[in-house]
N, C-alpha and C. Protein backbone atom coordinates (compact mmCIF):
# COMPACT_ATOMS: atom_id res chain seq x y z
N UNK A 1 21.59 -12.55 5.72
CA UNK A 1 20.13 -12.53 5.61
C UNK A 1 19.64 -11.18 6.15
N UNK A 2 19.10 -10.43 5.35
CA UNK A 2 18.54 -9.31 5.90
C UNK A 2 16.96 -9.25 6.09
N UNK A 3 16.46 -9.04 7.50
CA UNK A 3 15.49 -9.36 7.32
C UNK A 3 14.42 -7.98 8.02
N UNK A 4 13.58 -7.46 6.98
CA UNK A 4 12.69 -6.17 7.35
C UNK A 4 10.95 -6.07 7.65
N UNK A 5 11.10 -5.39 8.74
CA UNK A 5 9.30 -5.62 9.25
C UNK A 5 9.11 -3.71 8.45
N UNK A 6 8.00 -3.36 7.73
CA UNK A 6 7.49 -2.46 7.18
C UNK A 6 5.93 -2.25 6.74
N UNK A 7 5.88 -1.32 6.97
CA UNK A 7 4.17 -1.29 6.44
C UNK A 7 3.79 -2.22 5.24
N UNK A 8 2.40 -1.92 4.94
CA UNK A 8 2.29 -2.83 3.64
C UNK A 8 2.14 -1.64 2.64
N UNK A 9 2.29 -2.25 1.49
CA UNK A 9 2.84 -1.09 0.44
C UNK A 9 1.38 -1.29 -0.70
N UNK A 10 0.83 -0.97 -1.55
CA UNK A 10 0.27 -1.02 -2.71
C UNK A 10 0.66 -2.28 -3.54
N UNK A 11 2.06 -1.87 -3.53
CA UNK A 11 2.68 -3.28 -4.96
C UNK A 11 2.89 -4.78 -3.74
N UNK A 12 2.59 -4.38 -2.43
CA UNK A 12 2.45 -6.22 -2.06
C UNK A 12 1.34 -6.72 -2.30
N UNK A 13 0.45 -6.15 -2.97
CA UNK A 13 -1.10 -6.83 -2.77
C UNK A 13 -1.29 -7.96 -3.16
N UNK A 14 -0.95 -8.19 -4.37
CA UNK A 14 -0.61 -9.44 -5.02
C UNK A 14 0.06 -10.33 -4.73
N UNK A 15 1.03 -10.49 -3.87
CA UNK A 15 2.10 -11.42 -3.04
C UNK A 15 1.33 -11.42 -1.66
N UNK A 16 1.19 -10.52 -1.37
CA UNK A 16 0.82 -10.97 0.81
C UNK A 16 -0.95 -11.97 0.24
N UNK A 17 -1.26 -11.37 -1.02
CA UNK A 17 -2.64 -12.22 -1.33
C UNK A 17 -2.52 -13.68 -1.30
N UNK A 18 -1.43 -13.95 -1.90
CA UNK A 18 -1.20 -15.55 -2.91
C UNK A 18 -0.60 -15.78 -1.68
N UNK A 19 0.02 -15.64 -0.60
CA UNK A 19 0.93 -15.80 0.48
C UNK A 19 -0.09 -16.28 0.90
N UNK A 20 -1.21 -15.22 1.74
CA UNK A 20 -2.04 -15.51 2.69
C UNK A 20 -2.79 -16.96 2.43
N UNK A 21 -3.19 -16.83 1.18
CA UNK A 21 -4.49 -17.98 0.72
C UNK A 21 -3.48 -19.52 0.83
N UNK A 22 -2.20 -19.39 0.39
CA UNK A 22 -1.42 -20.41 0.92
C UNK A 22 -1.29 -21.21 1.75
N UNK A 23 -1.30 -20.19 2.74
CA UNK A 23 -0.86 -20.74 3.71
C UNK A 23 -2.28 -21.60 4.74
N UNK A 24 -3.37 -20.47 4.16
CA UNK A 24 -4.60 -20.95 4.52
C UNK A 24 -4.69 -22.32 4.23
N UNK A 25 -5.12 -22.42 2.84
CA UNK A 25 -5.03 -23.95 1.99
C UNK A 25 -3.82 -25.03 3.08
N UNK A 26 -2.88 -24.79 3.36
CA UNK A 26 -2.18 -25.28 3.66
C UNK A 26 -2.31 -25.85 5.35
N UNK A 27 -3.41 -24.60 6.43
CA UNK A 27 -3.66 -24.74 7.65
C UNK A 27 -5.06 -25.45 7.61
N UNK A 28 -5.68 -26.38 6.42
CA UNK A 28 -6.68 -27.11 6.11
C UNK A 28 -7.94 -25.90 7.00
N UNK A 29 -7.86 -24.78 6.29
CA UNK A 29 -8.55 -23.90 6.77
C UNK A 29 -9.95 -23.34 5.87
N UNK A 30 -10.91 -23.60 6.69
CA UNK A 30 -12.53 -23.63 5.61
C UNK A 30 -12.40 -22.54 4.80
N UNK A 31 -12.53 -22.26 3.51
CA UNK A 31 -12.63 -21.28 2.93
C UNK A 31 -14.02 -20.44 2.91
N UNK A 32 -14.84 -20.76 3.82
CA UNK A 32 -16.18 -20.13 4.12
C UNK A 32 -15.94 -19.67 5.87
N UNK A 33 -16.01 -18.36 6.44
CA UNK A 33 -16.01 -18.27 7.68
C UNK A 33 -14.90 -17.99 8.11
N UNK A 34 -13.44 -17.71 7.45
CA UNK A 34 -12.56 -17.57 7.69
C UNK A 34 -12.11 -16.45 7.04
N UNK A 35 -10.35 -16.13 7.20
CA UNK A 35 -10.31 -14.98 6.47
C UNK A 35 -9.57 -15.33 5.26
N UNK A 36 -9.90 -16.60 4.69
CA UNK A 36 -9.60 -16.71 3.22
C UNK A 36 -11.39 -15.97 2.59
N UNK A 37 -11.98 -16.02 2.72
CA UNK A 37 -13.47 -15.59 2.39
C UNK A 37 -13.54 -14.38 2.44
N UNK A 38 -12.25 -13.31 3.29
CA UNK A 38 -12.58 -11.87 3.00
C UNK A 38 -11.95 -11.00 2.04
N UNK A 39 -13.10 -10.18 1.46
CA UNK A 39 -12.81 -9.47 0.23
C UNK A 39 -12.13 -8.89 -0.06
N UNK A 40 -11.43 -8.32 1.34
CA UNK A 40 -10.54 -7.40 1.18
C UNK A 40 -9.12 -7.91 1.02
N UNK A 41 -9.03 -9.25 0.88
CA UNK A 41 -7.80 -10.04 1.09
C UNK A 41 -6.79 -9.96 0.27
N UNK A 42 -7.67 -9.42 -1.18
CA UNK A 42 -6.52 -8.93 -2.52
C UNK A 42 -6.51 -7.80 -2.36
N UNK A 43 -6.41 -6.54 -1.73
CA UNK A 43 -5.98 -5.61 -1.40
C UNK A 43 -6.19 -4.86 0.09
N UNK A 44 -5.23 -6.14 0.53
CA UNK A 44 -4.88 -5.57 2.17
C UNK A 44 -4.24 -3.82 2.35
N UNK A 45 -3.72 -3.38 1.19
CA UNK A 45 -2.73 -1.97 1.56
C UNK A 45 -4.26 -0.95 1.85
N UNK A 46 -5.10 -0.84 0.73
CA UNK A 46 -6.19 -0.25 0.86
C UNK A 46 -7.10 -0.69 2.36
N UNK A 47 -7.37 -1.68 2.54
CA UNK A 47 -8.35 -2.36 3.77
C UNK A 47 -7.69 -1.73 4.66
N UNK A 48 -6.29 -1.25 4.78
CA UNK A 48 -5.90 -0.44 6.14
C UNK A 48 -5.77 0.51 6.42
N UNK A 49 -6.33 1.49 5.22
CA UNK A 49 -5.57 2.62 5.01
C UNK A 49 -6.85 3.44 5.63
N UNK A 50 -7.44 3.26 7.25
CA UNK A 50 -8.34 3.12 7.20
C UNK A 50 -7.75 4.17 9.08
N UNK A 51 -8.66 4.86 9.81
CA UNK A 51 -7.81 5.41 11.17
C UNK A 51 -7.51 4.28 12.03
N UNK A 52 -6.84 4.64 12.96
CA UNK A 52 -6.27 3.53 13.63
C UNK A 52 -5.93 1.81 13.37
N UNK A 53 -5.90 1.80 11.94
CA UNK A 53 -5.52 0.64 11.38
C UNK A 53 -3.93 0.30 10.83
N UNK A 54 -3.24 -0.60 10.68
CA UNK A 54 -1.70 -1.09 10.14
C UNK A 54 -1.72 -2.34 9.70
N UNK A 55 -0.94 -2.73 8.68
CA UNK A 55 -0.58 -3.85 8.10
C UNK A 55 0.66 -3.86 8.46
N UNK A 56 1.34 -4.84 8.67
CA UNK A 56 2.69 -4.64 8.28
C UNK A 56 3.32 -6.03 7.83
N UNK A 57 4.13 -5.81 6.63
CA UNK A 57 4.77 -7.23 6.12
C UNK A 57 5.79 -7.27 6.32
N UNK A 58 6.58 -8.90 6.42
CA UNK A 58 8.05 -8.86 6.65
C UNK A 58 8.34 -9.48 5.57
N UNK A 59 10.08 -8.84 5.49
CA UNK A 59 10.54 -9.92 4.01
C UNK A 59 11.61 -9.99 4.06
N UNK A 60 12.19 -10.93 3.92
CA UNK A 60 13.74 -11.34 4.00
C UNK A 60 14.39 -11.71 2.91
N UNK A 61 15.46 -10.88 2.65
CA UNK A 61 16.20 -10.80 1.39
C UNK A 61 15.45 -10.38 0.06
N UNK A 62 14.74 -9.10 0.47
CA UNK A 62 13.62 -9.02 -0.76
C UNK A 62 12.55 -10.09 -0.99
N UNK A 63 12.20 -11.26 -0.23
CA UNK A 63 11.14 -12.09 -0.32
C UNK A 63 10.18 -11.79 0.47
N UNK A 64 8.62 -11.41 0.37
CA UNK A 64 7.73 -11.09 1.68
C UNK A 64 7.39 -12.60 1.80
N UNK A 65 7.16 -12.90 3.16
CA UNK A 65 7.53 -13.84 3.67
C UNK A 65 6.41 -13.95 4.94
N UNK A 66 5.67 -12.69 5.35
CA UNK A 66 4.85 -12.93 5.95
C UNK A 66 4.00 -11.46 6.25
N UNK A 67 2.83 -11.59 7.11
CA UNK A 67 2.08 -10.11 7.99
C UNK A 67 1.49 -10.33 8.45
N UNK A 68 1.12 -9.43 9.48
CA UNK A 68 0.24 -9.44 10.10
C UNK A 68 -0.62 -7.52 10.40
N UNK A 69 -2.03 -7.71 11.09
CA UNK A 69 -2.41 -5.92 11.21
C UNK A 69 -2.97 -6.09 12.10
N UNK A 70 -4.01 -5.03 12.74
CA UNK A 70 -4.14 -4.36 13.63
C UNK A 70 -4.95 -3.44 13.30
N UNK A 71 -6.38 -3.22 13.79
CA UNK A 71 -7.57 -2.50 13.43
C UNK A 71 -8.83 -2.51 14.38
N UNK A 72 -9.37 -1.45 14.54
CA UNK A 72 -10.63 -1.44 15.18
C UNK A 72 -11.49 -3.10 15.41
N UNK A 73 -12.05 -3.30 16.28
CA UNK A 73 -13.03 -4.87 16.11
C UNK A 73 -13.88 -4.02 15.50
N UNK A 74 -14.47 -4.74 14.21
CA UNK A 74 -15.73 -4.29 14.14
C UNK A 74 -17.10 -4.57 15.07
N UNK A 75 -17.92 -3.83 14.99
CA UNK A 75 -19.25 -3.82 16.28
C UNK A 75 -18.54 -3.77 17.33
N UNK A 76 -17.75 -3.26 17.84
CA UNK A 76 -17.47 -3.52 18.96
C UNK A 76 -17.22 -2.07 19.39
N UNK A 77 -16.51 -1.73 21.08
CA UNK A 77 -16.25 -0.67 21.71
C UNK A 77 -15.03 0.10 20.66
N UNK A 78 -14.76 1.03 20.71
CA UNK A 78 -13.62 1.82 19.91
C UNK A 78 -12.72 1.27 20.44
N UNK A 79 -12.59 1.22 21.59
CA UNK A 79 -11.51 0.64 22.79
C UNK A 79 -10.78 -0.97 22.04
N UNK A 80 -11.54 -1.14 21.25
CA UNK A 80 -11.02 -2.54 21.15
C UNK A 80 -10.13 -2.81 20.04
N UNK A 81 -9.34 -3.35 19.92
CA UNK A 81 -8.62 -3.36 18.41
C UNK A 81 -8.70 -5.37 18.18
N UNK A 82 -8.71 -5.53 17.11
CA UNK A 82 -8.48 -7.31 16.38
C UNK A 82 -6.64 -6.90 15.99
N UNK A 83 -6.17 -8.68 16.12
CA UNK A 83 -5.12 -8.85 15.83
C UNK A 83 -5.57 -9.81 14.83
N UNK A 84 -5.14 -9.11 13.79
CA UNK A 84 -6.16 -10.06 12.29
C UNK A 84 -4.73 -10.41 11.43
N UNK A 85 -4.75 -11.51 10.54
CA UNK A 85 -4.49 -12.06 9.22
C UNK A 85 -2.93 -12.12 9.50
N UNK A 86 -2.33 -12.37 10.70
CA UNK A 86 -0.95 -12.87 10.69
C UNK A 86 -0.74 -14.35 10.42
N UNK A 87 0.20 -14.62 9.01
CA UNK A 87 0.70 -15.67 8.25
C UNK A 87 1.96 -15.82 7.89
N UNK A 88 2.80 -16.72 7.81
CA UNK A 88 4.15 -17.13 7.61
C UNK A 88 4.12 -17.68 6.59
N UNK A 89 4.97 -17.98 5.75
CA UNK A 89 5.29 -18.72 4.81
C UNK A 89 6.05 -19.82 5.76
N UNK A 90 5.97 -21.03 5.53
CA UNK A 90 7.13 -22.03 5.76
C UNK A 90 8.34 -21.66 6.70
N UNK A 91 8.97 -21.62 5.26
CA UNK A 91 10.42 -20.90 5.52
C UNK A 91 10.40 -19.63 6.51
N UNK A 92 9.44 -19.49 6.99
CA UNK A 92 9.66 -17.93 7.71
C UNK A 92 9.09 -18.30 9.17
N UNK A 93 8.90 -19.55 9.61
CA UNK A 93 8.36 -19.78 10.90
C UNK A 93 9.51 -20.36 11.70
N UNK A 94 9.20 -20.20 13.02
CA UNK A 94 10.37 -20.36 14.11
C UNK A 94 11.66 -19.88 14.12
N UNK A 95 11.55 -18.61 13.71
CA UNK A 95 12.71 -17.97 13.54
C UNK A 95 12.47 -16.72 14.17
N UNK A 96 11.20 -16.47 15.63
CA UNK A 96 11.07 -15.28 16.26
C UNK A 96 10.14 -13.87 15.53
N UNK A 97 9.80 -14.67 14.12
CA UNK A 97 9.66 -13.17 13.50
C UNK A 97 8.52 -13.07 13.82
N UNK A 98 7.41 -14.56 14.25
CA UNK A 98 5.57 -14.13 14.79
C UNK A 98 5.51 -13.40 15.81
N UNK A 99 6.50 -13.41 17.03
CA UNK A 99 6.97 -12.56 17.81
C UNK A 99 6.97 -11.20 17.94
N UNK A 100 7.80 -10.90 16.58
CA UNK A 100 8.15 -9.79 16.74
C UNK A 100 7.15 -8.95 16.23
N UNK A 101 6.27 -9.86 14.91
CA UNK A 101 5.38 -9.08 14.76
C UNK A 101 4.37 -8.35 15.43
N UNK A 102 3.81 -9.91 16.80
CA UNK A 102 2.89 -9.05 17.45
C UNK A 102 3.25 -8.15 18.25
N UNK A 103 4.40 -7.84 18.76
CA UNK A 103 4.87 -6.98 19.13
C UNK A 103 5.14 -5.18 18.69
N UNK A 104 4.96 -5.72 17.18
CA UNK A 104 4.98 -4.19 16.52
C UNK A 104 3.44 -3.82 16.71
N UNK A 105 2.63 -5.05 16.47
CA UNK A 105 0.96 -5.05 16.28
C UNK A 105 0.68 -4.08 17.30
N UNK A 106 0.88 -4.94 18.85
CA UNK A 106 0.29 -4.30 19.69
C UNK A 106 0.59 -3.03 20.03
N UNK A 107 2.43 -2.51 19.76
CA UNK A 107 2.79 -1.29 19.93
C UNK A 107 2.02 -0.06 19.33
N UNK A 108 1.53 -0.50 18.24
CA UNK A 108 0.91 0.57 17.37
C UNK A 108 -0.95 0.19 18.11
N UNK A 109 -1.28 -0.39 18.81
CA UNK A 109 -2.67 -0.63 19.18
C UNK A 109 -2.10 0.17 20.53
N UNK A 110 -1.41 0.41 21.07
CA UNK A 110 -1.52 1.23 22.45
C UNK A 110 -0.93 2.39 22.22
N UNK A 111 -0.17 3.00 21.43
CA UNK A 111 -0.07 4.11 20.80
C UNK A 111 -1.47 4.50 20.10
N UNK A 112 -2.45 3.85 19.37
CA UNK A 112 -3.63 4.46 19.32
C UNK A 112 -4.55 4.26 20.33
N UNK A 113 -4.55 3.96 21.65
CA UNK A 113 -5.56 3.98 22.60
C UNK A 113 -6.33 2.80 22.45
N UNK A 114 -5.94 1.92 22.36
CA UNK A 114 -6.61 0.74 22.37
C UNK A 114 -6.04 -0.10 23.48
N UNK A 115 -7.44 0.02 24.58
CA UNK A 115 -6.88 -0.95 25.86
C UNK A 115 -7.58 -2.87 25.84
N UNK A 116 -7.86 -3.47 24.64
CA UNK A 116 -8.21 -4.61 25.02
C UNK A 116 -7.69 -4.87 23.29
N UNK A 117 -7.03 -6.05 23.04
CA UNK A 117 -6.78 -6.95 21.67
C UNK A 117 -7.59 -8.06 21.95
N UNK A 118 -8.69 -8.06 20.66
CA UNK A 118 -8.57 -9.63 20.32
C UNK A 118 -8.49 -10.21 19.28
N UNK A 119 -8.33 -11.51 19.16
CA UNK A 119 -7.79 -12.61 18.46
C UNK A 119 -8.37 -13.59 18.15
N UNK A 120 -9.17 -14.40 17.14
CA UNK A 120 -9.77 -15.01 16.83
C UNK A 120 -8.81 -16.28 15.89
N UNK A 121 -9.49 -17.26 15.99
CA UNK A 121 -8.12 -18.14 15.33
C UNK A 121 -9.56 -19.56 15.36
N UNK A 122 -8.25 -20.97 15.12
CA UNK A 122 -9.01 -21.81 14.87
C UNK A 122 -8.35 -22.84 15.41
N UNK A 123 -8.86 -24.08 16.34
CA UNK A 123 -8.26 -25.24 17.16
C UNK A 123 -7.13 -25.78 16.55
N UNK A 124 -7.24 -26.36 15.14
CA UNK A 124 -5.84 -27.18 14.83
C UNK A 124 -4.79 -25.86 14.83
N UNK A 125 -4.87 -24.45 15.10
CA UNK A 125 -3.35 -23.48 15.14
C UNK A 125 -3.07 -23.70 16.47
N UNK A 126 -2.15 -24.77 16.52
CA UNK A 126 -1.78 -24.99 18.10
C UNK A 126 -0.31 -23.66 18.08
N UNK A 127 0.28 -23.61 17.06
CA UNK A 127 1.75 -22.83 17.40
C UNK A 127 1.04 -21.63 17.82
N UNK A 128 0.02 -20.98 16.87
CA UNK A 128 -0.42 -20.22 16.91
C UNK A 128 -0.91 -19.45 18.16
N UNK A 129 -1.54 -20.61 18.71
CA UNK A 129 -2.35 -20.47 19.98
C UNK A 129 -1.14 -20.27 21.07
N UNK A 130 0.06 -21.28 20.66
CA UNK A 130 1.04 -21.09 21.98
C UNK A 130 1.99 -20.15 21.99
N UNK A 131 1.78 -18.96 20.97
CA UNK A 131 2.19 -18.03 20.42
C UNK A 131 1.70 -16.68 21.67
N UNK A 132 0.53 -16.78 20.93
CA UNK A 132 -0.30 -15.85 21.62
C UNK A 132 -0.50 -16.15 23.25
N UNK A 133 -0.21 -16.99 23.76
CA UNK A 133 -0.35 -17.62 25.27
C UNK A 133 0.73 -17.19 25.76
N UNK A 134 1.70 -17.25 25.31
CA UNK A 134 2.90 -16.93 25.32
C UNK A 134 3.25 -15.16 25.55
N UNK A 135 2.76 -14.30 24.84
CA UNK A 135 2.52 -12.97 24.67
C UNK A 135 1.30 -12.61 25.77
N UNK A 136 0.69 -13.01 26.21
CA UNK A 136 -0.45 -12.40 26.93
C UNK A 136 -1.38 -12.68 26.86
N UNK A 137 -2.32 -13.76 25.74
CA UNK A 137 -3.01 -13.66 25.87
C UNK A 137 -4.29 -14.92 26.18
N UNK A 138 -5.29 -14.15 26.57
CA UNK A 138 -6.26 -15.61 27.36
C UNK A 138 -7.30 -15.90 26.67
N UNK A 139 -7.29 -17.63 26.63
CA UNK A 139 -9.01 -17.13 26.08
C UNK A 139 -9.91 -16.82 27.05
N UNK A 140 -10.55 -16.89 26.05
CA UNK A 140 -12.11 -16.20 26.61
C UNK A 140 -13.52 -17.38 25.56
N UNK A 141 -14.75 -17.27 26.50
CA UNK A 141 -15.29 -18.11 25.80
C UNK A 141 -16.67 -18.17 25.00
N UNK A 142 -16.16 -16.88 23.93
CA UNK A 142 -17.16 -16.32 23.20
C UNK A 142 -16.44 -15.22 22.08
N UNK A 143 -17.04 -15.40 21.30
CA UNK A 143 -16.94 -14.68 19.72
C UNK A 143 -17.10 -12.86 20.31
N UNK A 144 -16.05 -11.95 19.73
CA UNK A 144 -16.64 -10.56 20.07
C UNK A 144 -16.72 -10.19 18.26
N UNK A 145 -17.24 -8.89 18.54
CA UNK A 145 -17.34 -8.07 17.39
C UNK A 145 -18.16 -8.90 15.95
N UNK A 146 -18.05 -8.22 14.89
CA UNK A 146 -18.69 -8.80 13.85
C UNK A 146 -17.59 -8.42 12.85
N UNK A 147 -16.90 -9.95 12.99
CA UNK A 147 -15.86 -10.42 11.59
C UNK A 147 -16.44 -11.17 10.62
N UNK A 148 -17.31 -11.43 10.48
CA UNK A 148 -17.75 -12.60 9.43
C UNK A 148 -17.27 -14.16 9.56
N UNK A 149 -16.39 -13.83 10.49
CA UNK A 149 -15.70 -15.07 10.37
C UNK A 149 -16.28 -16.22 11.41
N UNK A 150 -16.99 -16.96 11.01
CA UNK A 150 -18.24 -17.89 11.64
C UNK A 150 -17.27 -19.16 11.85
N UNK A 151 -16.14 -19.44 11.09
CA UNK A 151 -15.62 -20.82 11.06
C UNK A 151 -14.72 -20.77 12.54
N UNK A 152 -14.14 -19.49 12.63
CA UNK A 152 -13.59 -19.55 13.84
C UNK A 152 -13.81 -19.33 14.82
N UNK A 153 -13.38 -20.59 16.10
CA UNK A 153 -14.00 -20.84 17.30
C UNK A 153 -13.08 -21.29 18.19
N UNK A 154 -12.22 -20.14 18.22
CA UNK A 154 -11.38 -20.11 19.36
C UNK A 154 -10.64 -18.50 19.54
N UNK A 155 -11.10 -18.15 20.48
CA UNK A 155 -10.97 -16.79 20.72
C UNK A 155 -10.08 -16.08 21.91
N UNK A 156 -9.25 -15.01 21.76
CA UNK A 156 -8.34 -15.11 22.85
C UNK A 156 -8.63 -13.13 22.87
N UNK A 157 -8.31 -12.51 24.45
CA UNK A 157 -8.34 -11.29 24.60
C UNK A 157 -7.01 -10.77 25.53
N UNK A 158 -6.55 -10.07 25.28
CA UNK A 158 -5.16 -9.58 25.43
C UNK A 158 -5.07 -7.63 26.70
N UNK A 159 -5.35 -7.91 28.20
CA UNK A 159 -5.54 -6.06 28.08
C UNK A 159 -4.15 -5.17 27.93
N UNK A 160 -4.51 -4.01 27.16
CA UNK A 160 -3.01 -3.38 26.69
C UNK A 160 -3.27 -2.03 27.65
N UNK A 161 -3.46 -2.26 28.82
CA UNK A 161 -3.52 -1.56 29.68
C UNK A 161 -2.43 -1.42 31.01
């Protein structure tokens, strides 16, 4: 099994798309307020190609299989970066790779000067949540920045300081 973490490319747009909305549909996740509702969702390579922003997808045996990025909060301090749109396929969970991702996430958020992550998510992502608890991070008990994303109401902040 060979398995590779890499930027996101142009030709995944169409796969990390149909991936993402999947898995959404699948996390009985509102399609209003969330980030199945954002526009940029069929072309994540472009949405990052943006300063201090990264996508990065993993794929095992030539299958992408999951991603996650890393970008400015919007409205918010420069200082701040979102840990946005990390998704697994199935087959690609509990096998260390959500791990590893945020781990590349945050590496590239403190290599660009970003001393606070946050994370926005939604109550039934319990792995999710014990993911991120797990890595560093706390909630907190209030919405930052302006994501659009109104459905989610559970929020966690991470300092990369």
């Amino acid at each position: 099994m060979k398995v590779v973490f890499r930027p996101i490319s142009p030709e995944d747009n169409p796969a990390i798309a149909r991936l993402l909305r999947a898995v959404l549909v699948e996390m009985g996740v509102p399609k209003v307020g969330t980030a199945y509702a954002d526009p940029e969702l069929d072309y994540l390579y472009e949405a990052y190609q943006k300063p201090r922003a990264a996508y990065y997808v993993v794929e095992c045996d030539g299958d992408l299989m999951g991603g996650a990025g890393i970008a400015p909060l919007a409205g918010e301090d420069p200082a701040i970066c979102e840990f946005q749109k990390m998704y697994f396929h199935p087959k690609a969970r509990g096998k260390g790779w959500g791990s590893a991702m945020i781990d590349k996430c945050l590496d590239f958020a403190k290599e660009n000067e970003f001393n606070l992550c946050y994370i926005e998510t939604l109550p039934n992502m319990k792995a999710a949540q014990k993911l991120y608890r797990k890595k560093g991070f706390d909630y907190i008990d209030h919405a930052m920045g302006a994501t659009g994303h109104t459905s989610c109401n559970v929020w966690l902040t991470k300092s990369l300081l």
